[in-house]
N, C-alpha and C. Protein backbone atom coordinates (compact mmCIF):
# COMPACT_ATOMS: atom_id res chain seq x y z
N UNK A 1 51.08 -1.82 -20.06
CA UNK A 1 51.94 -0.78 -19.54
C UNK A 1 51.25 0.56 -19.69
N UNK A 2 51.10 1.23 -18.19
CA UNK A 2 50.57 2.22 -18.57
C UNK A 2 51.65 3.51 -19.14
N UNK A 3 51.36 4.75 -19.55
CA UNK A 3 51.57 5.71 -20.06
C UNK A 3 52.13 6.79 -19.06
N UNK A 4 53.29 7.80 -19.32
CA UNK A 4 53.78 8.74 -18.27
C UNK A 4 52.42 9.59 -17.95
N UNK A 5 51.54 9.86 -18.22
CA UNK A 5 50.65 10.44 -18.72
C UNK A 5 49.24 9.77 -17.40
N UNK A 6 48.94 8.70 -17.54
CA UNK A 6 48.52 7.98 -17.04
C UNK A 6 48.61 7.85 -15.73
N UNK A 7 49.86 7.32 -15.37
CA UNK A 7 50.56 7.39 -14.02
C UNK A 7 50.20 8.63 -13.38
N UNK A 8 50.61 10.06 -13.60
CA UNK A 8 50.18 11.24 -13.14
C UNK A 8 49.03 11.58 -13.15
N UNK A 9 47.75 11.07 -13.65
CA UNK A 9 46.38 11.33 -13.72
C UNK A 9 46.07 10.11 -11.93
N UNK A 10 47.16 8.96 -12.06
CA UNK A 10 46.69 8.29 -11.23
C UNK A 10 47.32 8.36 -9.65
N UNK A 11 47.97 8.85 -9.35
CA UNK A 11 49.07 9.58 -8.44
C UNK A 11 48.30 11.01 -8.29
N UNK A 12 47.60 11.98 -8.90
CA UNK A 12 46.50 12.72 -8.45
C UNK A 12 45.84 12.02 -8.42
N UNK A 13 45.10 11.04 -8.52
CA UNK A 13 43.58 10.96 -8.41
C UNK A 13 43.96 10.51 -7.03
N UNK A 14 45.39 9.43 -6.66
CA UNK A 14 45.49 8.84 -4.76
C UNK A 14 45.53 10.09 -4.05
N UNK A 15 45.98 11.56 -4.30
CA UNK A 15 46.18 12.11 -3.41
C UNK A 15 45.07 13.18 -2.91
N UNK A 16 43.58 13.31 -4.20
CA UNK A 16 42.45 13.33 -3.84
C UNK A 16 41.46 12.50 -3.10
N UNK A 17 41.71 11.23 -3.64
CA UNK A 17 40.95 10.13 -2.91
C UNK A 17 41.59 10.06 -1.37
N UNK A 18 42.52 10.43 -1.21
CA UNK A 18 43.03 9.86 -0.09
C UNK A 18 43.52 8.66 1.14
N UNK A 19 42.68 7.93 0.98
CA UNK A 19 42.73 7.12 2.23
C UNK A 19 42.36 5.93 1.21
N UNK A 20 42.10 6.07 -0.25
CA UNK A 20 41.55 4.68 -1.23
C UNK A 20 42.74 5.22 -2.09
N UNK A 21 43.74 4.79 -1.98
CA UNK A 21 44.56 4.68 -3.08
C UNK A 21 44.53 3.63 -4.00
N UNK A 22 43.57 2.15 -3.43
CA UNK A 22 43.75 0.68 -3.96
C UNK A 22 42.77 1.48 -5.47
N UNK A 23 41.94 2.04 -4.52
CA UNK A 23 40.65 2.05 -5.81
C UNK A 23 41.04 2.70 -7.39
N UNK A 24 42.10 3.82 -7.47
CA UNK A 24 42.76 4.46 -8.29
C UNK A 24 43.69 3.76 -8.72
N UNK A 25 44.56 2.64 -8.42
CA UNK A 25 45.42 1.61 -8.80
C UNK A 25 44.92 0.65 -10.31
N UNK A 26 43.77 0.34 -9.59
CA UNK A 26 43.55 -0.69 -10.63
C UNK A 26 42.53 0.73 -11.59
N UNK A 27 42.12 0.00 -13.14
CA UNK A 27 41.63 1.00 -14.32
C UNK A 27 40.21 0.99 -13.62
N UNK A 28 39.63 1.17 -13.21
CA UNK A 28 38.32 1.08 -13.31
C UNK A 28 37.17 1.82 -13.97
N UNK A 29 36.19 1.25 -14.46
CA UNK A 29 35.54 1.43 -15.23
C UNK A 29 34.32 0.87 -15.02
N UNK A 30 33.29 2.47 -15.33
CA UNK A 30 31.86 2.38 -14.63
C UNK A 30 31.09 1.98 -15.63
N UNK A 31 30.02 0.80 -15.71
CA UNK A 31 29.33 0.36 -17.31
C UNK A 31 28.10 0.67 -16.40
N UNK A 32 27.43 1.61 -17.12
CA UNK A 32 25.94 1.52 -16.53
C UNK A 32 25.46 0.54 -17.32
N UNK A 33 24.53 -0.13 -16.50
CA UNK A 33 23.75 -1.07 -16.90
C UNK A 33 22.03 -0.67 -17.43
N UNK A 34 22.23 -0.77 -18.97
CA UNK A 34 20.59 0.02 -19.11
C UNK A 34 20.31 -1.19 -19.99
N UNK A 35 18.72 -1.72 -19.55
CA UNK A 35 18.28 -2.84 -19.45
C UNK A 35 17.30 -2.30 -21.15
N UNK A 36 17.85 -2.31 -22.36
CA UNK A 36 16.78 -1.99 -23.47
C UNK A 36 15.96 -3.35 -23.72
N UNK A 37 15.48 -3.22 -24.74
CA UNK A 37 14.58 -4.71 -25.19
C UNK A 37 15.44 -6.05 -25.93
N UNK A 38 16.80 -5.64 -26.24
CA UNK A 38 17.72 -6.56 -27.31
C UNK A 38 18.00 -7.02 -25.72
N UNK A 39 18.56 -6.49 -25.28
CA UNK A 39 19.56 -7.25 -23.46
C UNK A 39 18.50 -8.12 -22.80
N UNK A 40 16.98 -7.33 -22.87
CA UNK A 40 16.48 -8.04 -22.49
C UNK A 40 16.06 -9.84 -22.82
N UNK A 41 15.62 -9.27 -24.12
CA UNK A 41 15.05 -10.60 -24.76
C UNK A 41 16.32 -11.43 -24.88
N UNK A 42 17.96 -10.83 -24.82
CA UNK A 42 18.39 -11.99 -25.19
C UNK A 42 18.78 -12.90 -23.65
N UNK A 43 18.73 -12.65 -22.45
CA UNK A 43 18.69 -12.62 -21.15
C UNK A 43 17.58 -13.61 -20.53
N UNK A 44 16.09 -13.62 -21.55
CA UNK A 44 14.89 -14.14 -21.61
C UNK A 44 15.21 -15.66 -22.13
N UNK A 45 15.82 -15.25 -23.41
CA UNK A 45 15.81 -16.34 -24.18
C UNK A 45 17.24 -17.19 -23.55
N UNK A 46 18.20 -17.08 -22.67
CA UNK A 46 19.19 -17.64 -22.03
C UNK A 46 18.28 -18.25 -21.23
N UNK A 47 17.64 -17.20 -20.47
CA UNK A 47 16.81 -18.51 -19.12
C UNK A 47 16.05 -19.32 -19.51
N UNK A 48 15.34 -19.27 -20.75
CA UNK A 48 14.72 -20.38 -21.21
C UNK A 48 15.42 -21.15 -21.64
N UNK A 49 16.55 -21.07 -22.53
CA UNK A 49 17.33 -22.08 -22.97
C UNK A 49 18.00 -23.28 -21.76
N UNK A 50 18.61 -22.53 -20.70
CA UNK A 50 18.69 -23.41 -19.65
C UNK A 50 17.53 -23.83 -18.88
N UNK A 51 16.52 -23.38 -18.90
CA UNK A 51 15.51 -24.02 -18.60
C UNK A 51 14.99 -25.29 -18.78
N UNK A 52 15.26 -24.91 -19.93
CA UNK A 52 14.61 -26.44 -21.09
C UNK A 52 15.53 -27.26 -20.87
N UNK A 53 16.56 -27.33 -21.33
CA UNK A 53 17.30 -28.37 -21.12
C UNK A 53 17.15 -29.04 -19.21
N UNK A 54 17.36 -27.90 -18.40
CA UNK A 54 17.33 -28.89 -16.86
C UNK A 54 15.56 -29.73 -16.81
N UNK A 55 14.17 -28.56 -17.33
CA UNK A 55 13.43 -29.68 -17.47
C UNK A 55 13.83 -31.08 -18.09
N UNK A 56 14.12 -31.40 -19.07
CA UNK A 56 14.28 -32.55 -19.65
C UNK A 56 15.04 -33.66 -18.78
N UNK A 57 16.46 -32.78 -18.46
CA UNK A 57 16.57 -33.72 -17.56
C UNK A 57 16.36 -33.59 -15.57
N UNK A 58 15.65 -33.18 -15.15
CA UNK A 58 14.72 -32.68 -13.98
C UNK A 58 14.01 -31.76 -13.86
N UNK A 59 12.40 -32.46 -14.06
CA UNK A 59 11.37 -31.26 -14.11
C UNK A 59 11.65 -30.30 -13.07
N UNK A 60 11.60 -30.38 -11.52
CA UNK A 60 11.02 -30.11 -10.19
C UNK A 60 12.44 -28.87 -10.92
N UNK A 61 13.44 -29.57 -10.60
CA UNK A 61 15.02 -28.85 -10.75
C UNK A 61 14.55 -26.95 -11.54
N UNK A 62 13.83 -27.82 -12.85
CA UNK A 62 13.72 -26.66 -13.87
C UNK A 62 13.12 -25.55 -13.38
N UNK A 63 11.51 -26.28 -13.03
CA UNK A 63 10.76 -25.27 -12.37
C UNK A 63 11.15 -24.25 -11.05
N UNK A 64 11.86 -24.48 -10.41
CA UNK A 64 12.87 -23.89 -9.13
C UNK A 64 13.42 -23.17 -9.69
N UNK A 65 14.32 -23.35 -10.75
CA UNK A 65 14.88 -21.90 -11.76
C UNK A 65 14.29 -21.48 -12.02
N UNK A 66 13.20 -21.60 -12.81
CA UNK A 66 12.29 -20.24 -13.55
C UNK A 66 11.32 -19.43 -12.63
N UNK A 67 11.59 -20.76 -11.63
CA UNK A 67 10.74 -19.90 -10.18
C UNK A 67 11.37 -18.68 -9.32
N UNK A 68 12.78 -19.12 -9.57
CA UNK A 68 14.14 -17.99 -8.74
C UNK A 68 14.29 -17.27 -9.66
N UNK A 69 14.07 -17.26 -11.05
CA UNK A 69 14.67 -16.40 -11.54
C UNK A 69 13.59 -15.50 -12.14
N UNK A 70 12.78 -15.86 -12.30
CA UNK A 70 11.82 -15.02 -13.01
C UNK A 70 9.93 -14.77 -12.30
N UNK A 71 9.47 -14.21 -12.71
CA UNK A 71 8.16 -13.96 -12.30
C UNK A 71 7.12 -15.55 -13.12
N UNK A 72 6.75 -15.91 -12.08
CA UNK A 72 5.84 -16.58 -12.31
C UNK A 72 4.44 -15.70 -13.20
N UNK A 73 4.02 -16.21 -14.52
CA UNK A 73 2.83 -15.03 -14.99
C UNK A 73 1.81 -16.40 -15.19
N UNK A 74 1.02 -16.13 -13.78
CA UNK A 74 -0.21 -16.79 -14.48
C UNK A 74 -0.77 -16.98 -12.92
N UNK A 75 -2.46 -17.35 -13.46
CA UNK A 75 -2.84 -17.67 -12.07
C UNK A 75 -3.69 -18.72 -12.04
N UNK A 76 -4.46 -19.08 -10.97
CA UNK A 76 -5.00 -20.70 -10.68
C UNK A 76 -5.89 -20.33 -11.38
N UNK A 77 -6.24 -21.91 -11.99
CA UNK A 77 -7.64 -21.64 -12.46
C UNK A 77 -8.05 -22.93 -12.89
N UNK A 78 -9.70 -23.20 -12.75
CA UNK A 78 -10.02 -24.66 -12.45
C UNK A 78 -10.53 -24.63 -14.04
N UNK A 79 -10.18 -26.13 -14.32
CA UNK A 79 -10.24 -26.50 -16.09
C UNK A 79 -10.59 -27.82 -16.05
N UNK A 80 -10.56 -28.36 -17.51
CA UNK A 80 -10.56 -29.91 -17.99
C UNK A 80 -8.82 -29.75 -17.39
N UNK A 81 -8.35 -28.81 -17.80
CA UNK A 81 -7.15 -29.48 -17.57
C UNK A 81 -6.02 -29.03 -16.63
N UNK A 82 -5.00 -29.60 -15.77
CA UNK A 82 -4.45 -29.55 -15.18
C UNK A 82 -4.23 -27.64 -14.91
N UNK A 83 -4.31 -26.94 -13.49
CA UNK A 83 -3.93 -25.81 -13.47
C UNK A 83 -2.76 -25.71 -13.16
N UNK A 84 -1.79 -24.66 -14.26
CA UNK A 84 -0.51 -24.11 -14.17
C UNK A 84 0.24 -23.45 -13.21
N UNK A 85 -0.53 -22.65 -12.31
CA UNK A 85 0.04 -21.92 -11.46
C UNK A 85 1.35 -22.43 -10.57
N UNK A 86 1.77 -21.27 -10.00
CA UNK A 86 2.96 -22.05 -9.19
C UNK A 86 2.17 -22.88 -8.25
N UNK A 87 1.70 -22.54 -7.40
CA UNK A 87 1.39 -23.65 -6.40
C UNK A 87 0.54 -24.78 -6.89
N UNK A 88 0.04 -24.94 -8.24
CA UNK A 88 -0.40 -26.41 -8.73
C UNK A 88 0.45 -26.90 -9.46
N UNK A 89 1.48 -26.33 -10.12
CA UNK A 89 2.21 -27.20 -11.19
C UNK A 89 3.13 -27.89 -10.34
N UNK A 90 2.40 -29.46 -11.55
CA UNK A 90 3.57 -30.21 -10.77
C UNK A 90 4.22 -30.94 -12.03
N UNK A 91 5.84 -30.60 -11.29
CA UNK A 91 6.56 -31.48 -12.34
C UNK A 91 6.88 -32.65 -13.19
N UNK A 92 5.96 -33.60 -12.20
CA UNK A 92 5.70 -34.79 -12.77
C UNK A 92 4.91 -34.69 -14.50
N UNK A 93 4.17 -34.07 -13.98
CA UNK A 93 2.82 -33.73 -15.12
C UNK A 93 3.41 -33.00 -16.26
N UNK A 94 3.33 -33.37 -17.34
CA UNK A 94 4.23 -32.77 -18.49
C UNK A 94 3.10 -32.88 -20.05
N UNK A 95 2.29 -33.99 -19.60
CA UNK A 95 1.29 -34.40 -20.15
C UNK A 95 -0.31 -34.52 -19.71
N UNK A 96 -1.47 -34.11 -20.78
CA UNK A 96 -2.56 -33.99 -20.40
C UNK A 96 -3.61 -34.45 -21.39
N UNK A 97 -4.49 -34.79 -21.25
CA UNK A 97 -5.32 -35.30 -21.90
C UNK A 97 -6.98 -34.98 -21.99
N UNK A 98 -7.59 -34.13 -22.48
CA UNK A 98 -8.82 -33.65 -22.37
C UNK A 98 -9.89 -33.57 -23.58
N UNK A 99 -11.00 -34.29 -23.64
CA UNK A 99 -12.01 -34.40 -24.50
C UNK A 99 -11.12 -35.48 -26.43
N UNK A 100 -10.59 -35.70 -25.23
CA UNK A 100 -9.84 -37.25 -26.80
C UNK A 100 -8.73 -36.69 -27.25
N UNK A 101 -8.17 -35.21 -26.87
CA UNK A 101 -6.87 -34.61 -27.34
C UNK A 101 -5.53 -34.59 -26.13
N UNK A 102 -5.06 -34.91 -26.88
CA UNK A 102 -3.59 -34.91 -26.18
C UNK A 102 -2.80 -33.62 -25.97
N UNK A 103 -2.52 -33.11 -24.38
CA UNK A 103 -1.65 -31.80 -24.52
C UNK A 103 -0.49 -31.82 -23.78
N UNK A 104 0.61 -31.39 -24.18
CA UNK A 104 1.86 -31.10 -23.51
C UNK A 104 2.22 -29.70 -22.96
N UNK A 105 2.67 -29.72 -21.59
CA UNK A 105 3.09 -28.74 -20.82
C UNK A 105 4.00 -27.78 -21.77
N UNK A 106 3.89 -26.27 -22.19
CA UNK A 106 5.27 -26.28 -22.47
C UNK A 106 5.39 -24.67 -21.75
N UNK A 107 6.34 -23.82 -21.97
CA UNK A 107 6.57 -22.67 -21.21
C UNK A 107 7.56 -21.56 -22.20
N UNK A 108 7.19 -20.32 -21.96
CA UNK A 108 7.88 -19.17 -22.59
C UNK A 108 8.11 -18.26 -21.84
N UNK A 109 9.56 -17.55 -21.78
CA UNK A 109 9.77 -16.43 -21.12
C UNK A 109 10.14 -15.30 -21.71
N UNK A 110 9.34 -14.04 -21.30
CA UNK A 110 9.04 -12.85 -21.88
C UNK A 110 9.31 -11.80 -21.14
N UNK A 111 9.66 -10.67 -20.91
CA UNK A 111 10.00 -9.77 -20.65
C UNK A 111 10.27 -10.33 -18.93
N UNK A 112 10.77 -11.01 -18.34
CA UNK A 112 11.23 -11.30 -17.45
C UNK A 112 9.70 -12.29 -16.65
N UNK A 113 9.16 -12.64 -17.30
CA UNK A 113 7.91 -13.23 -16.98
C UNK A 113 7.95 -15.20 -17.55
N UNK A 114 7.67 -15.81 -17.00
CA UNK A 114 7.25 -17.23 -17.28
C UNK A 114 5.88 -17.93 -17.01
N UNK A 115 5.29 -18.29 -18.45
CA UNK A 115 4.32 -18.27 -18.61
C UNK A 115 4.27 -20.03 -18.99
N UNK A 116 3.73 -20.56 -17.91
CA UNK A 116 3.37 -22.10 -18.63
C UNK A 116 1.94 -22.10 -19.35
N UNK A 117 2.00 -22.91 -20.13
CA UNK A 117 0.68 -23.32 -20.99
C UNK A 117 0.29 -24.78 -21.75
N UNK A 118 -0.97 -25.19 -21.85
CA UNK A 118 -0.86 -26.51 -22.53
C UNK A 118 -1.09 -26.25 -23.94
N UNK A 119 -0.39 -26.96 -24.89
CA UNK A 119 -0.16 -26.58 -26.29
C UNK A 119 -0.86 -28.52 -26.42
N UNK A 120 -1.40 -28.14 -27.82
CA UNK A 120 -2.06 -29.66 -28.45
C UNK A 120 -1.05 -30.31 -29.17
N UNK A 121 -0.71 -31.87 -28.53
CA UNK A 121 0.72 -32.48 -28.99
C UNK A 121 0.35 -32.68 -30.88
N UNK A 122 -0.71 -32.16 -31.34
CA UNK A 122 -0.28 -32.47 -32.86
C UNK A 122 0.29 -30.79 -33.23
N UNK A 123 0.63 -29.81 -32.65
CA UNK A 123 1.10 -28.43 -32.66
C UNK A 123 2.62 -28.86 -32.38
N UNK A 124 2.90 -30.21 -32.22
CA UNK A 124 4.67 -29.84 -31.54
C UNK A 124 5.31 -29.53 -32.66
N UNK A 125 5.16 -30.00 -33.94
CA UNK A 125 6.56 -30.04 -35.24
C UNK A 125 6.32 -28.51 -35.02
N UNK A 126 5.20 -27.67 -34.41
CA UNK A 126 5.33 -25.89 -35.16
C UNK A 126 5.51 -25.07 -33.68
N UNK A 127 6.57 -26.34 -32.73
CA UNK A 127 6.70 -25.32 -31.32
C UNK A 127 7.25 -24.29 -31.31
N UNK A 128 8.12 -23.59 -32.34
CA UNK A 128 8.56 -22.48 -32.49
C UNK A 128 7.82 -21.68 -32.62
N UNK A 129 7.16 -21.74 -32.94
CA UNK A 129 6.22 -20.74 -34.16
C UNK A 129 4.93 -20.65 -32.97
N UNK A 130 4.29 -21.32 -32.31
CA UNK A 130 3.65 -21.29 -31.13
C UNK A 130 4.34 -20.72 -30.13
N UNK A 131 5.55 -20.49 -29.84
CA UNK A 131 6.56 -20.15 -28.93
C UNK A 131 6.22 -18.54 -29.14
N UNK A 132 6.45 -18.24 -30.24
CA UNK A 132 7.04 -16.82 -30.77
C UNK A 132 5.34 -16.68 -30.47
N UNK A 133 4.28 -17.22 -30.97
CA UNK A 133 2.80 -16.79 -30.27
C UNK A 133 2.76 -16.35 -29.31
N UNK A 134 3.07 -16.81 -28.48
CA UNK A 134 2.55 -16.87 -26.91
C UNK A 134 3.81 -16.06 -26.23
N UNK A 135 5.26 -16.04 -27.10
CA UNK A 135 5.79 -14.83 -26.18
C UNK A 135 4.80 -13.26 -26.79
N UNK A 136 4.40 -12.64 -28.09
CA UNK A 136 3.97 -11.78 -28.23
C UNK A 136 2.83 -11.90 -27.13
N UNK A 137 1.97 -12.76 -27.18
CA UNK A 137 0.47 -12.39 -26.37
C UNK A 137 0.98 -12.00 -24.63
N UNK A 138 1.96 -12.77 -24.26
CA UNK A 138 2.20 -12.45 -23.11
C UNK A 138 2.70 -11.02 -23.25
N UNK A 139 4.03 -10.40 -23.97
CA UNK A 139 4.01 -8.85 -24.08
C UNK A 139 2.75 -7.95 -24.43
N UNK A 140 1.87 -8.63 -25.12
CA UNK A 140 0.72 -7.74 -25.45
C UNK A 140 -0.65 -7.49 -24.12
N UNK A 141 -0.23 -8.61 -23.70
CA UNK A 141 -1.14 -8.47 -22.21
C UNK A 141 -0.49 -7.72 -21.10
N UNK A 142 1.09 -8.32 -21.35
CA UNK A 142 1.54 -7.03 -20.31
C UNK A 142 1.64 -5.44 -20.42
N UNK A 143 1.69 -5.20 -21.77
CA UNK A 143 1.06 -3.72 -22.09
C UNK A 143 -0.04 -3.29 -21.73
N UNK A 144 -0.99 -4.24 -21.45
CA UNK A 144 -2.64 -3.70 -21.47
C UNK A 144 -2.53 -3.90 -20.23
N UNK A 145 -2.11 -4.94 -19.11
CA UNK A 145 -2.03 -4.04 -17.71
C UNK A 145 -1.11 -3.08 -17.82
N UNK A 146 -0.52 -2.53 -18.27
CA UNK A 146 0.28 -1.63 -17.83
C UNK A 146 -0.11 -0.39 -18.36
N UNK A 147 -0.58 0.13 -19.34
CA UNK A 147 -1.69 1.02 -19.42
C UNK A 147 -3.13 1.03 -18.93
N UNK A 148 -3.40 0.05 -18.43
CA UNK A 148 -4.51 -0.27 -17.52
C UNK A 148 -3.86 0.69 -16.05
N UNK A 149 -2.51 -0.11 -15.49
CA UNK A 149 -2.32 1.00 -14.29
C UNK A 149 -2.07 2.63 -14.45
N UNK A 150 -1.41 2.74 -15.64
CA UNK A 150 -1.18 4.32 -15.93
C UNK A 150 -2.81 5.18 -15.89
N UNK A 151 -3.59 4.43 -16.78
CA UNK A 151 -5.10 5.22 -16.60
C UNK A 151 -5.58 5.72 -15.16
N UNK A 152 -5.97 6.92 -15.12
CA UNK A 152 -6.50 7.43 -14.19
C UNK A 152 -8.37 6.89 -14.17
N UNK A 153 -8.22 6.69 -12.56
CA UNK A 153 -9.86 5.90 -12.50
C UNK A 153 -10.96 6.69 -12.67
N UNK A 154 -11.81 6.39 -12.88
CA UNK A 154 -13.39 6.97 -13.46
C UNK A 154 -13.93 7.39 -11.65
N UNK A 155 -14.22 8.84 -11.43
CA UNK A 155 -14.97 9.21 -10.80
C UNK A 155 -13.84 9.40 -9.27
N UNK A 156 -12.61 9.49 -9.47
CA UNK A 156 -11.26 9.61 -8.56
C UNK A 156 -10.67 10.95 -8.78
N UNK A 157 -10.70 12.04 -8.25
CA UNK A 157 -10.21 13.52 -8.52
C UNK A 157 -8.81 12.58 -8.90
N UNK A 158 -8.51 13.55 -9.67
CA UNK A 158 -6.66 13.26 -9.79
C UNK A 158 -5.73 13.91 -8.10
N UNK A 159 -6.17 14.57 -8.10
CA UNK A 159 -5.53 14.87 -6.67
C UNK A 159 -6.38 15.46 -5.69
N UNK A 160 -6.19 14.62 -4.53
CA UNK A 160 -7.17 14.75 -3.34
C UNK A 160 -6.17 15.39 -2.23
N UNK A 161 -6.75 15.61 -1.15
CA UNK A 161 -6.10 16.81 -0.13
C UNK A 161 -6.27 18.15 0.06
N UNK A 162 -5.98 18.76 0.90
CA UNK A 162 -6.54 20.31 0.47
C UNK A 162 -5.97 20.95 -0.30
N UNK A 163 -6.21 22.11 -0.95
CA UNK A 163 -6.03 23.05 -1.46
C UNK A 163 -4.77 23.77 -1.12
N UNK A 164 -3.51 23.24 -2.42
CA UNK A 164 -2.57 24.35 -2.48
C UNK A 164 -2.58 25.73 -2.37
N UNK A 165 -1.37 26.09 -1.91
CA UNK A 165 -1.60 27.68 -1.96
C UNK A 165 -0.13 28.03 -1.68
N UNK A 166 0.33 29.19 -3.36
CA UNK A 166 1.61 29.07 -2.90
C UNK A 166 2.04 30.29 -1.45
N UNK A 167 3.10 29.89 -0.90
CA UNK A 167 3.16 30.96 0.14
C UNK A 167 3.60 32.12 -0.21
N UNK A 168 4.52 32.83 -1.31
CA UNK A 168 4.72 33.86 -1.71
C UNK A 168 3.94 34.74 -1.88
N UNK A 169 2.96 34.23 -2.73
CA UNK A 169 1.93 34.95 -3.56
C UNK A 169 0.27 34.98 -2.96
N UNK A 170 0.54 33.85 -2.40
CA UNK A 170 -0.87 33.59 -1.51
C UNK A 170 -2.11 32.96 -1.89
N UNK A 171 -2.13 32.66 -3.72
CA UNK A 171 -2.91 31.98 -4.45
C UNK A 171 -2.63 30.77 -4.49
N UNK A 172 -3.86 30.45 -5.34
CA UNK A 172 -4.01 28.69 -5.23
C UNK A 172 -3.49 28.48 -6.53
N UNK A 173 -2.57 27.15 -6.32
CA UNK A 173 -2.24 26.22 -7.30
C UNK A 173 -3.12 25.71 -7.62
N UNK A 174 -3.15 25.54 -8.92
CA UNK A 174 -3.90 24.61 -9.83
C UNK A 174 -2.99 23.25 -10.08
């Protein structure tokens, strides 16, 4: 129940709005959405959680989610062992085998990024702990491109074009 108080804030607000009276009816309420690192990671760690579970029970299924939902992070590359990328991974393949060691597919998602990798099946009892690895290295690589793009290039004026000049005064901007 709203308030006498209330009612009259909302009975002005229809006769400003005018022609949207519905919109002033109901309470509404604006949540900006600001994306910090807690919303994030816990958002990360949801899509992986459903992740995992639809791999287990349908690889192809899983990979299609983490494919819709997130950035694929990685790229082709020829090995002993099977390449990860989107267009080589295949769901069948979960398992690998190279120079007498045994490796299992496994995957982490990080700042909105999914990163498959082969981990050595005597590392599984410490998949957590490999998990929490490989999400830092993936944030730590995505920092280093990303101050990689902020750097200004070697031997590139910072600004090219002609020569400012303000019109008031008639001198050149620096």
């Amino acid at each position: 129940m709203r308030s006498p108080a209330e009612r009259r804030n909302t009975s002005a607000a229809c006769e400003t709005l005018g022609s949207f009276p519905l919109a002033t009816r109901t309470k509404a309420v604006v949540l900006s959405r600001v994306v910090t690192p807690t919303t994030r990671a816990k958002t990360d760690r949801a899509l992986e959680d459903e992740a995992r579970v639809l791999l287990e029970q349908n690889a192809s299924a899983g990979i299609a989610l983490l494919a819709g939902r997130a950035i694929m992070f990685a790229r082709h590359e020829e090995g002993e062992l099977p390449c990860l990328c989107l267009n080589c991974l295949d769901p069948a393949l979960d398992r690998a085998e190279s120079r007498g060691l045994q490796f299992v597919r496994d995957f982490v998602v990080s700042r909105h990024r999914v990163f498959f990798y082969w981990v050595p099946a005597e590392l599984l009892p410490d998949a957590k702990q490999v998990r929490a690895s490989m999400r830092g290295r993936v944030k730590q690589r995505l920092d280093e491109l990303r101050r990689k793009i902020d750097e200004p290039r070697a031997g590139i004026p910072a600004r090219t074009g002609p020569p400012r000049i303000n019109p008031f005064t008639g001198k050149l901007i620096q």
